[in-house]
N, C-alpha and C. Protein backbone atom coordinates (compact mmCIF):
# COMPACT_ATOMS: atom_id res chain seq x y z
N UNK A 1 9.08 27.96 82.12
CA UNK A 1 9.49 28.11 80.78
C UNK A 1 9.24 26.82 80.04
N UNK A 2 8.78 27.15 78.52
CA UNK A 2 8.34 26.08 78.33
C UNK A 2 9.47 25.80 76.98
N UNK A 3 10.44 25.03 77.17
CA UNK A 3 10.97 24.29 76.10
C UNK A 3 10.91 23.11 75.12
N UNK A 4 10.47 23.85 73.67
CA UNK A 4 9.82 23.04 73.09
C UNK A 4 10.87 22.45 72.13
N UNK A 5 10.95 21.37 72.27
CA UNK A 5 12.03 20.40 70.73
C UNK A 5 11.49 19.95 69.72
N UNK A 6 11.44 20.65 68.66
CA UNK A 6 10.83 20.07 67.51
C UNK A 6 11.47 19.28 66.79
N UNK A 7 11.06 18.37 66.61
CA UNK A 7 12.23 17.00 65.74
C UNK A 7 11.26 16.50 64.31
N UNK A 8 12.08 17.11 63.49
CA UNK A 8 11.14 16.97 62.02
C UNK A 8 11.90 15.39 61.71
N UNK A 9 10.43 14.71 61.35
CA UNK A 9 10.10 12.96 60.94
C UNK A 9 9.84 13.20 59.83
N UNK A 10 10.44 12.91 58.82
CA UNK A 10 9.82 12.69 57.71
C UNK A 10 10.48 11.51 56.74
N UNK A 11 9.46 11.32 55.80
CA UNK A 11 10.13 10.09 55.25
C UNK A 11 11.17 10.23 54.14
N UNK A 12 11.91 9.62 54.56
CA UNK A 12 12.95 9.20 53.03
C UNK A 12 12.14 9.15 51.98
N UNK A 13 12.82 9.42 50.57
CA UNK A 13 11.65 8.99 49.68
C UNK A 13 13.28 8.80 48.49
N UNK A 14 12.93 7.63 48.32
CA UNK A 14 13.73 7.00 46.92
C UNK A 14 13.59 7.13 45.80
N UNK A 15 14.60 8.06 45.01
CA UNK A 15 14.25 8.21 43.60
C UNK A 15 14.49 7.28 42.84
N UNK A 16 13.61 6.93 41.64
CA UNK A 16 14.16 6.14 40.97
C UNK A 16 12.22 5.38 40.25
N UNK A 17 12.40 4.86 39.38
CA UNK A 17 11.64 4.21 38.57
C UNK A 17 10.50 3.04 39.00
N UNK A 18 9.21 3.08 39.35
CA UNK A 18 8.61 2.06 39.70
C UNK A 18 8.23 0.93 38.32
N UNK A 19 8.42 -0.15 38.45
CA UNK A 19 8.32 -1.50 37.69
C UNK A 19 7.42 -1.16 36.67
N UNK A 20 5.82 -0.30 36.86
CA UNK A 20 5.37 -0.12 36.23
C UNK A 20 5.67 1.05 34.99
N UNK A 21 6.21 2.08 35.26
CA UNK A 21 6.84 3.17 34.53
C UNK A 21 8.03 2.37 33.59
N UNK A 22 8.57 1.64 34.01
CA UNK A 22 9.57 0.85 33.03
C UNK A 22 8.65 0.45 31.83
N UNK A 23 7.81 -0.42 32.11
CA UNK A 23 7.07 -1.21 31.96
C UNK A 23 6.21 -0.72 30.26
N UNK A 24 5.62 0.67 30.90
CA UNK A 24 4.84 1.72 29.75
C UNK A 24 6.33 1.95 29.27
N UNK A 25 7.45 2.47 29.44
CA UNK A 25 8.41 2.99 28.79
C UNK A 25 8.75 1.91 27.60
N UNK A 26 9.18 0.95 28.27
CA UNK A 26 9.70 -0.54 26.89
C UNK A 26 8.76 -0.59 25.93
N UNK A 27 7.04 -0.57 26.51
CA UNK A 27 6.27 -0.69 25.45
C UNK A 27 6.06 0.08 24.43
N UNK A 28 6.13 1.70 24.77
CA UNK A 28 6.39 2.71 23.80
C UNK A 28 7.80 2.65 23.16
N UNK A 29 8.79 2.09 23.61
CA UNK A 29 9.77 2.18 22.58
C UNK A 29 9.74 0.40 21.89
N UNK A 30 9.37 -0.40 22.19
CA UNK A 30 8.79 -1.49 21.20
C UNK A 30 8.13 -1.29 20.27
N UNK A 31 6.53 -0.72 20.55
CA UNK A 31 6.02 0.13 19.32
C UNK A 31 6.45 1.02 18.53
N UNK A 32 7.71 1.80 18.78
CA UNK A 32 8.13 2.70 17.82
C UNK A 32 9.42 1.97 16.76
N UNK A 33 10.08 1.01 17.87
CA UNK A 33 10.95 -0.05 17.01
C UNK A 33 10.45 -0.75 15.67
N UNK A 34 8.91 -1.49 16.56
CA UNK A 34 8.31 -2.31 15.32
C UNK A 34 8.18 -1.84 14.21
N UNK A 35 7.47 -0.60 14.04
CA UNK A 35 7.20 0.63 12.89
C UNK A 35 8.25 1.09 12.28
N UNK A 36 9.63 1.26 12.66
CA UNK A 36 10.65 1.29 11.79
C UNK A 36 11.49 0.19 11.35
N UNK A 37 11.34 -0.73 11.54
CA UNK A 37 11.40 -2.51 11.27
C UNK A 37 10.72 -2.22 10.13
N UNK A 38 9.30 -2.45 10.21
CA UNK A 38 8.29 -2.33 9.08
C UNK A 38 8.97 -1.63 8.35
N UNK A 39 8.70 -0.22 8.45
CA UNK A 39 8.84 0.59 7.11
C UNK A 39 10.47 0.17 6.55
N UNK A 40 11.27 0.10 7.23
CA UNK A 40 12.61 -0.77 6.80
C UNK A 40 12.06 -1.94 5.65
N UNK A 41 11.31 -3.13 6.33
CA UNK A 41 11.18 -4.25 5.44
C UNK A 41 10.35 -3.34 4.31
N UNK A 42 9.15 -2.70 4.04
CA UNK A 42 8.34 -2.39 2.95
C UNK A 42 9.11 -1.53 2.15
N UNK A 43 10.36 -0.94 1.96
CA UNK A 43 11.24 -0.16 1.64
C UNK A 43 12.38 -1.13 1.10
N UNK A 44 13.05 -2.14 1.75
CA UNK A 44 13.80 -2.59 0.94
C UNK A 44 12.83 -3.78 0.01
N UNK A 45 11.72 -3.95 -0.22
CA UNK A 45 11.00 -4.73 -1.26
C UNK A 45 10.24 -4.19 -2.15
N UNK A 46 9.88 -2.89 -2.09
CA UNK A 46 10.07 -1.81 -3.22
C UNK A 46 11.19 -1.41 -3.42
N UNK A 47 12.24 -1.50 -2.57
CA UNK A 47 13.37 -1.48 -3.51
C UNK A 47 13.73 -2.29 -4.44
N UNK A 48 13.56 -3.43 -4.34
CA UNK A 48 13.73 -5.13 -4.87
C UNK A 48 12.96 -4.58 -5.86
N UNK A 49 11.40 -4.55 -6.25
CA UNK A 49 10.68 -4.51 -6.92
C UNK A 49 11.24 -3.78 -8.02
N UNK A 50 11.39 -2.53 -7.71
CA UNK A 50 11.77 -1.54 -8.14
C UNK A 50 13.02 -1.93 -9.34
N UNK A 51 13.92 -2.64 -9.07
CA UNK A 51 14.83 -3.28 -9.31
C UNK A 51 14.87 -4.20 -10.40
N UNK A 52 13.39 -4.96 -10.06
CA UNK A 52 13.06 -5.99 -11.04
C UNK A 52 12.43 -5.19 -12.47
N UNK A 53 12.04 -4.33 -12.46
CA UNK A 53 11.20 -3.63 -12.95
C UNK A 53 12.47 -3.08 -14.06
N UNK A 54 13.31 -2.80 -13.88
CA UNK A 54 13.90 -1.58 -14.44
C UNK A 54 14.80 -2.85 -15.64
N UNK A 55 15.18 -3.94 -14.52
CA UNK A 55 16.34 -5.10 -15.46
C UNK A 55 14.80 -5.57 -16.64
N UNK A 56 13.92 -6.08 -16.17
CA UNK A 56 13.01 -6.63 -17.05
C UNK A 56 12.92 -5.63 -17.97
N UNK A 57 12.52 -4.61 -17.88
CA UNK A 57 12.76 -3.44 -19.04
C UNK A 57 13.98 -3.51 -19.89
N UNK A 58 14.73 -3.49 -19.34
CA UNK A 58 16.17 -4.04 -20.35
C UNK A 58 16.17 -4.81 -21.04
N UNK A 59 15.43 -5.84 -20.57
CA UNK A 59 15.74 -7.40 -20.92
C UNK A 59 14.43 -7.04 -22.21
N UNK A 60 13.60 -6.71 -22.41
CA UNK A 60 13.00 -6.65 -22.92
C UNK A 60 13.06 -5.46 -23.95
N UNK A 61 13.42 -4.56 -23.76
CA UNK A 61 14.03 -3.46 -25.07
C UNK A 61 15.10 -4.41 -25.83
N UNK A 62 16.09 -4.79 -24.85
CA UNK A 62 17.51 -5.55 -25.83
C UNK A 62 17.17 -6.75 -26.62
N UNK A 63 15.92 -7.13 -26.02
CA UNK A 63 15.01 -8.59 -26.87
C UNK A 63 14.71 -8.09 -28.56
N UNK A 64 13.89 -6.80 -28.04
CA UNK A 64 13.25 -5.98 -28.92
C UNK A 64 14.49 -5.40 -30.49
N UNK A 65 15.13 -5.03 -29.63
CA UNK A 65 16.44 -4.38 -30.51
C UNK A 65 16.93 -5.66 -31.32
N UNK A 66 17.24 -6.58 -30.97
CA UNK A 66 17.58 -7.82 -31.31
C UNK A 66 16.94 -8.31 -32.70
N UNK A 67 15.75 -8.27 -32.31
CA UNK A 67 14.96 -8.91 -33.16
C UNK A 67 14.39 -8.17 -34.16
N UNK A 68 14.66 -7.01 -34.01
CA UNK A 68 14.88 -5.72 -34.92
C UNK A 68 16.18 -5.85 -36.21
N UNK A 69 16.99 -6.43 -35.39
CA UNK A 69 18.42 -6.15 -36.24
C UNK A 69 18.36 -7.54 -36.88
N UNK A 70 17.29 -9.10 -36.34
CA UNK A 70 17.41 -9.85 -37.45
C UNK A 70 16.23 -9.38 -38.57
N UNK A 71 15.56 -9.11 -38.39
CA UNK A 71 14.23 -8.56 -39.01
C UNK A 71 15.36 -7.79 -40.93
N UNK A 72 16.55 -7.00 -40.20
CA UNK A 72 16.99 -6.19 -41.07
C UNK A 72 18.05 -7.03 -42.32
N UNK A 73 18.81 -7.48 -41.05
CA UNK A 73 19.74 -8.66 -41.73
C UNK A 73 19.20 -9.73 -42.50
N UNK A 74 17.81 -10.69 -42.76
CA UNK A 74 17.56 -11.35 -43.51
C UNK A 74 15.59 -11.68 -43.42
N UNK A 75 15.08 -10.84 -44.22
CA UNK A 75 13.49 -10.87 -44.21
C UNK A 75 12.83 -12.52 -44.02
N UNK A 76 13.63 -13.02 -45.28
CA UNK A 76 13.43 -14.27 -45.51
C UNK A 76 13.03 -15.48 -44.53
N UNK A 77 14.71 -14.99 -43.87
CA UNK A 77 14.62 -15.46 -42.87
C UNK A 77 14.10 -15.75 -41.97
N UNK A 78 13.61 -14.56 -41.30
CA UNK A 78 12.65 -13.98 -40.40
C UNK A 78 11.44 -14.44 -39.97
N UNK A 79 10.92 -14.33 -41.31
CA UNK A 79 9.25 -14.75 -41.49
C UNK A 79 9.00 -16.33 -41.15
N UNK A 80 10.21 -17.09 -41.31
CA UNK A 80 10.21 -18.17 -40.91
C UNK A 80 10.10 -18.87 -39.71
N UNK A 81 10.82 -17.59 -38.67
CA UNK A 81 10.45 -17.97 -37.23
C UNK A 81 9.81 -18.01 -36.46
N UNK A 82 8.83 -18.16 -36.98
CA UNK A 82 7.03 -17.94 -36.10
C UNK A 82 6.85 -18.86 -35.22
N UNK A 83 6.32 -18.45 -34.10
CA UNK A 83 6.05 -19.04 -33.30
C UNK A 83 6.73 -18.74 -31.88
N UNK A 84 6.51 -19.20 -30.73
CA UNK A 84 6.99 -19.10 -29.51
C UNK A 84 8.74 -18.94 -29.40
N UNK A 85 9.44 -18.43 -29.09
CA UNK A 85 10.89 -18.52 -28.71
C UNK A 85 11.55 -18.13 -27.27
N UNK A 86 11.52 -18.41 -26.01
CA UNK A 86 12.12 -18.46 -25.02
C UNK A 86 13.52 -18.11 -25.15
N UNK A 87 13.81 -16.83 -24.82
CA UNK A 87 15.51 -16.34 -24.66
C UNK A 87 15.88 -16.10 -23.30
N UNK A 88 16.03 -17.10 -22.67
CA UNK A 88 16.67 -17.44 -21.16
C UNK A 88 17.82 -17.18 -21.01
N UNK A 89 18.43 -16.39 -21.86
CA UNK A 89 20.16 -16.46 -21.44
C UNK A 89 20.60 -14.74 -21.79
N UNK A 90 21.35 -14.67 -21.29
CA UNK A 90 21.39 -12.64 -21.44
C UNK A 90 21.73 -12.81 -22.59
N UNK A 91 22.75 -13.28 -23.34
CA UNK A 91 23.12 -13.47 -24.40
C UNK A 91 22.13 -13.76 -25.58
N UNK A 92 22.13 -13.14 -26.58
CA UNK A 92 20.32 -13.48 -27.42
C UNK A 92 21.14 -13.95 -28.99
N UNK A 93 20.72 -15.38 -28.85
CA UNK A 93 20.50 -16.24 -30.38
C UNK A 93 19.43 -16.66 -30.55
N UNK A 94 19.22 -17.22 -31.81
CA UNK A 94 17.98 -18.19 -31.54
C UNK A 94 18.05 -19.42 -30.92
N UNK A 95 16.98 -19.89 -30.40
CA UNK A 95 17.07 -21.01 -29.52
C UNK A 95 17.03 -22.21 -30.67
N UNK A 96 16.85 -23.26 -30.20
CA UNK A 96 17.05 -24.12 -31.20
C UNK A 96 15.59 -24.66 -31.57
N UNK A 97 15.00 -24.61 -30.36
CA UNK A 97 13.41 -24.94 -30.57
C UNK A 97 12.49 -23.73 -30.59
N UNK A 98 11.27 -24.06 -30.88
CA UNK A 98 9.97 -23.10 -29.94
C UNK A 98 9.43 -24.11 -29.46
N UNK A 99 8.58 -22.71 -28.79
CA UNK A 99 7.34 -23.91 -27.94
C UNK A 99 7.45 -23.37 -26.98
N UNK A 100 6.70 -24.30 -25.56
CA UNK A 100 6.72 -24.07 -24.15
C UNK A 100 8.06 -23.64 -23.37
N UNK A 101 8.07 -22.88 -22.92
CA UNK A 101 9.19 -21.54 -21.93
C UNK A 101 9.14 -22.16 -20.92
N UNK A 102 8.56 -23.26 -19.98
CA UNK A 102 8.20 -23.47 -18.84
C UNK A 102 9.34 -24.50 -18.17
N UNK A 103 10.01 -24.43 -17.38
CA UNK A 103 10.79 -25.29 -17.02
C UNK A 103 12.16 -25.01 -17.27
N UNK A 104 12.52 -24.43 -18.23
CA UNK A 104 13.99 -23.90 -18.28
C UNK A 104 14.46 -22.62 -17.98
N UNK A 105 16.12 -22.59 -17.92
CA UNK A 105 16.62 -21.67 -17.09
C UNK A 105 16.29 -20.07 -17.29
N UNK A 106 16.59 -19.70 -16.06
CA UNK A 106 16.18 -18.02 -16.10
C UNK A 106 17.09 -17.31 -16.00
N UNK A 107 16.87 -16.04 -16.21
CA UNK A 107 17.98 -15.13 -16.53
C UNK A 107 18.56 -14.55 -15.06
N UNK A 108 19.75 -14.43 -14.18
CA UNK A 108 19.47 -14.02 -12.96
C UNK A 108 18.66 -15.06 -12.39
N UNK A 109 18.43 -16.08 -12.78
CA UNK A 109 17.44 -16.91 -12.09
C UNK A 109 16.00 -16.83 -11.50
N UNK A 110 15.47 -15.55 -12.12
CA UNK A 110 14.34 -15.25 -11.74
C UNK A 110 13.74 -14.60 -13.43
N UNK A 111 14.36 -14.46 -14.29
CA UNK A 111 13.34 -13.95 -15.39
C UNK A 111 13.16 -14.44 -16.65
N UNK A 112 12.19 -14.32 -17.02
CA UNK A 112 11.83 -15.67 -18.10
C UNK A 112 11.88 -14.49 -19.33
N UNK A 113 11.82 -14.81 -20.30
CA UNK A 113 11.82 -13.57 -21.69
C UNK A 113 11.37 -14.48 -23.07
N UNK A 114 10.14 -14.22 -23.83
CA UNK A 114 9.95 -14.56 -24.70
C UNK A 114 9.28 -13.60 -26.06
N UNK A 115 9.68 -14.14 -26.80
CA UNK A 115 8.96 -13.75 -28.18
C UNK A 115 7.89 -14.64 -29.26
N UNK A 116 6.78 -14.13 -29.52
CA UNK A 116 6.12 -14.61 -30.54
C UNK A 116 6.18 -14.08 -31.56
N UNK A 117 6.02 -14.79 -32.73
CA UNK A 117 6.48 -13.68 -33.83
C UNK A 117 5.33 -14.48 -34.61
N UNK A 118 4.40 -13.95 -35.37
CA UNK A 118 3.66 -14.17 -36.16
C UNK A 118 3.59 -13.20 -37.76
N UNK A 119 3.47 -13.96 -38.22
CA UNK A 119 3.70 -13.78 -40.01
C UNK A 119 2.14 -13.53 -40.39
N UNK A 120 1.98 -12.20 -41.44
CA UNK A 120 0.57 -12.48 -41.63
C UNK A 120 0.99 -11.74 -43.11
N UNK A 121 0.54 -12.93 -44.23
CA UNK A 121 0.38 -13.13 -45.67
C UNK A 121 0.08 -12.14 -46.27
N UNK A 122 -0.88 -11.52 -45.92
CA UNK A 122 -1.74 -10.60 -46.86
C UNK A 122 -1.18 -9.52 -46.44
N UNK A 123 -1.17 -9.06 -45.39
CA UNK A 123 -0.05 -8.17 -44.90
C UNK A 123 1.21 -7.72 -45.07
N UNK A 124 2.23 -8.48 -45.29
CA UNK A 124 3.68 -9.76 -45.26
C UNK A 124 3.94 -8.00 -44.21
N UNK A 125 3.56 -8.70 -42.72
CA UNK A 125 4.10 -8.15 -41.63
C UNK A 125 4.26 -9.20 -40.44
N UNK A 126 5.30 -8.88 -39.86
CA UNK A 126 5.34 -9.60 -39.44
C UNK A 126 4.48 -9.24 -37.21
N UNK A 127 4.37 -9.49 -36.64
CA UNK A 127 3.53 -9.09 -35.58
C UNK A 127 4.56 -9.66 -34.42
N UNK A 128 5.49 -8.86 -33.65
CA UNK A 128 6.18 -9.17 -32.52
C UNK A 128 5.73 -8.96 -31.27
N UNK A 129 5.92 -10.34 -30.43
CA UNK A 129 5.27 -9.65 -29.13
C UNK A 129 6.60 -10.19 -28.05
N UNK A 130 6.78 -9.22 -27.28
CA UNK A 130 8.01 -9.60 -26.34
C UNK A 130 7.42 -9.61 -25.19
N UNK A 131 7.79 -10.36 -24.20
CA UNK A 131 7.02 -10.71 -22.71
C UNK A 131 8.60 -10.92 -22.25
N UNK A 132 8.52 -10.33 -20.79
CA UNK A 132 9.81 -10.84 -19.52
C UNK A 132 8.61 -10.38 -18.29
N UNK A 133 9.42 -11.42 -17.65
CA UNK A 133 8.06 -12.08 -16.49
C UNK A 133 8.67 -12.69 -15.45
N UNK A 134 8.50 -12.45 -13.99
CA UNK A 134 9.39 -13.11 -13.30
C UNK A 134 8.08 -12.75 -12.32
N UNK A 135 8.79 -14.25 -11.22
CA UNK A 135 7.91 -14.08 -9.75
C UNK A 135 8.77 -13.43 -8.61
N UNK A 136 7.74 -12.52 -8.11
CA UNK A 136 7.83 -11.53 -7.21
C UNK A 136 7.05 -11.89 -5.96
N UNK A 137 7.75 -12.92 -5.13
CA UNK A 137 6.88 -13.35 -3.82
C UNK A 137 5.83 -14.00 -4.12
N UNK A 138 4.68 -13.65 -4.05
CA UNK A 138 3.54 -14.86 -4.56
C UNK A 138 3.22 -14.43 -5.69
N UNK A 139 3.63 -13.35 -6.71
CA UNK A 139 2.85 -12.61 -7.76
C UNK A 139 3.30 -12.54 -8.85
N UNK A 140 3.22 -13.31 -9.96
CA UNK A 140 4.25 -13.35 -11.16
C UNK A 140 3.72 -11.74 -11.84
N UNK A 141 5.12 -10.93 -12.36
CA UNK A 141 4.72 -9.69 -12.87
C UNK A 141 5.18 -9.79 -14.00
């Protein structure tokens, strides 16, 4: 009689993650991190932008309105103020000078606002131009 003992050998086998599978895993979720980082940063600086955009518009209608309501209150007056005027302060008077805008304070600390006002004789009109202008990272807008 032939008695046979079969004794099953087989190997253990350890579950679990080889160094390299980690490895591809971190890098695909690094790359997907970076890309929502990004679109995070390009999102809150069109937001910023966005931002700047809308106050400079203000700043520049309420310039406008302003200079509307001296225009009404005294013609005379008016025609007299030709030339450059820098209104750096939210608050709108006339400044005491004209001339160069460059170097003094900003509104919010980032926006500059001016008016030229030119007088033309033959016309008797007067020609308003309102500018607000601020730098936006490397790009004055």
């Amino acid at each position: 009689m032939i008695v046979s003992n079969k004794i099953s050998m087989s190997k253990k086998r350890n579950s679990g993650f080889t160094l390299l599978e980690v490895l591809v895993v971190l890098g695909i979720l690094s790359v997907f991190l970076l890309a929502a980082i990004t679109i995070s940063i390009v999102s809150v600086r069109n937001l910023k932008s966005s931002e700047n955009k809308l106050l400079g518009t203000r700043y520049a209608e309420g310039l406008m309105e302003w200079v509307r309501g001296e225009k009404d209150a005294d013609w005379d007056v008016f025609i007299t103020k030709q030339g450059l005027w820098c209104f750096n302060e939210e608050e709108i008077i006339w400044p005491i000078t004209t001339g160069n805008c460059a170097g003094q304070e900003k509104i919010k600390q980032i926006f500059d606002r001016e008016v030229t006002l030119t007088y033309d004789d033959l016309s008797e009109r007067v020609v308003v131009n309102v500018k607000v202008f601020w730098n936006e990272g490397n790009e004055i807008v």
